[in-house]
Protein backbone atom coordinates (compact mmCIF):
# COMPACT_ATOMS: atom_id res chain seq x y z
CA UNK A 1 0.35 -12.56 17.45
CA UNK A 2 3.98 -11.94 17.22
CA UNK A 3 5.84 -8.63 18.83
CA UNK A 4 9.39 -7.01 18.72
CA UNK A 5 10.26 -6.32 22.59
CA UNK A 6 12.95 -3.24 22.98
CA UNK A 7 13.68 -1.01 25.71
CA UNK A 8 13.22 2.79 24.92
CA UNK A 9 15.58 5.42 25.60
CA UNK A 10 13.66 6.46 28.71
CA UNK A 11 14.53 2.60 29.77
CA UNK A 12 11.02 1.57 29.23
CA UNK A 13 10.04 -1.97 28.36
CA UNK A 14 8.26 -1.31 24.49
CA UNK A 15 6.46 -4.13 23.17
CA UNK A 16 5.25 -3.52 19.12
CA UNK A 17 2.74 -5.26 17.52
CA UNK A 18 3.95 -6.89 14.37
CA UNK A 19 1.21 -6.38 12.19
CA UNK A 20 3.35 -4.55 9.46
CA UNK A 21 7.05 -4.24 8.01
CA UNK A 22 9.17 -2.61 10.90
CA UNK A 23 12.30 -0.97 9.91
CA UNK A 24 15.04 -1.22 12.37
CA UNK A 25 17.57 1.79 11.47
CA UNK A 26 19.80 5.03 12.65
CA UNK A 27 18.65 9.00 12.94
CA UNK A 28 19.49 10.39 10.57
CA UNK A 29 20.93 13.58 13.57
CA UNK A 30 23.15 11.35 15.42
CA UNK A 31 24.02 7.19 15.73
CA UNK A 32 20.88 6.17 17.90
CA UNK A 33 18.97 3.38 16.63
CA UNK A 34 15.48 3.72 15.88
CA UNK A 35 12.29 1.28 15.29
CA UNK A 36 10.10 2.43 13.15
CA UNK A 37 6.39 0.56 13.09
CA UNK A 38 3.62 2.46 10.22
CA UNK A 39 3.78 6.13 11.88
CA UNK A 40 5.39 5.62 15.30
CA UNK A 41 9.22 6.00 15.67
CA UNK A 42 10.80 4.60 19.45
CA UNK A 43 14.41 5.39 19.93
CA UNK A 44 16.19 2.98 21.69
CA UNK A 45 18.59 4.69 23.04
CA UNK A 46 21.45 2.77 22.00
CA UNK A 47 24.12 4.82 19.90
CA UNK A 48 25.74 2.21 17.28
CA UNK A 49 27.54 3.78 14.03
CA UNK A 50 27.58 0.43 12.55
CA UNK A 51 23.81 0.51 12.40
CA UNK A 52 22.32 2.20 8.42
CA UNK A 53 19.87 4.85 8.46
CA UNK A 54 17.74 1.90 6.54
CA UNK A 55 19.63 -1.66 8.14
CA UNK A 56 17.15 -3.96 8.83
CA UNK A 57 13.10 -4.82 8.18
CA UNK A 58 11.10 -7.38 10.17
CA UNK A 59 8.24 -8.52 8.98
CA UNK A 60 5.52 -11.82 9.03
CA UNK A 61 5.63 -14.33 6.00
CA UNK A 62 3.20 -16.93 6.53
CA UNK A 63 2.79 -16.66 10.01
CA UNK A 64 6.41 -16.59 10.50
CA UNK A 65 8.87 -13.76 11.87
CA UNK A 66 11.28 -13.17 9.38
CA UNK A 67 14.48 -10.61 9.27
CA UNK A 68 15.89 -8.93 5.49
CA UNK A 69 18.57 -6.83 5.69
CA UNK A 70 17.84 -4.16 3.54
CA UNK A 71 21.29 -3.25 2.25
CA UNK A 72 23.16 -1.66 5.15
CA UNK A 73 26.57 -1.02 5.37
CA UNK A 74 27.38 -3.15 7.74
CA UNK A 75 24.92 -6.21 7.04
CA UNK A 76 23.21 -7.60 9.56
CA UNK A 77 23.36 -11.12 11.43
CA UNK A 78 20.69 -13.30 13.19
CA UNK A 79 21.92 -16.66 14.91
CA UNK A 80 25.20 -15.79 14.05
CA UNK A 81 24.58 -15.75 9.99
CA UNK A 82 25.18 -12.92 7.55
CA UNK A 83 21.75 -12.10 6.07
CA UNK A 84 22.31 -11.43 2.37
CA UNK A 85 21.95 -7.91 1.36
């Protein structure tokens, strides 16, 4: 099983299950960056106005992790390469 490892803005180690799409994005209130997994939301705490209200999705393909950016502003890069978006 593959998971996305964050800390939380408590400074707790979060661990989430990637069993669906998680959506890696801004509140929509202020710049912190949220994860958000089905119905469960973790802020983590980290205030970034570069980072969309929608920026990024993570998500399994065959068994593999894979990263879209899902047209953000900014775009987003993994292993130093621009995703397209």
């Amino acid at each position: 099983m593959s998971y996305l490892m964050a800390k939380s803005d408590d400074g707790r180690d979060v661990s989430i299950s990637i069993t669906g799409p998680i959506v890696i994005g801004r509140s929509e209130k202020d710049f912190t960056v949220l994860v958000k997994s089905g119905i469960d939301t973790i802020s983590l705490g980290i205030s970034d106005a570069t980072v969309s209200r929608s920026h990024a999705c993570i998500y399994l393909e065959s068994g593999k992790v894979m990263v879209k950016d899902v047209g953000s502003k900014n775009g987003t890069i993994v292993n130093d390469v621009r995703l397209p978006g």
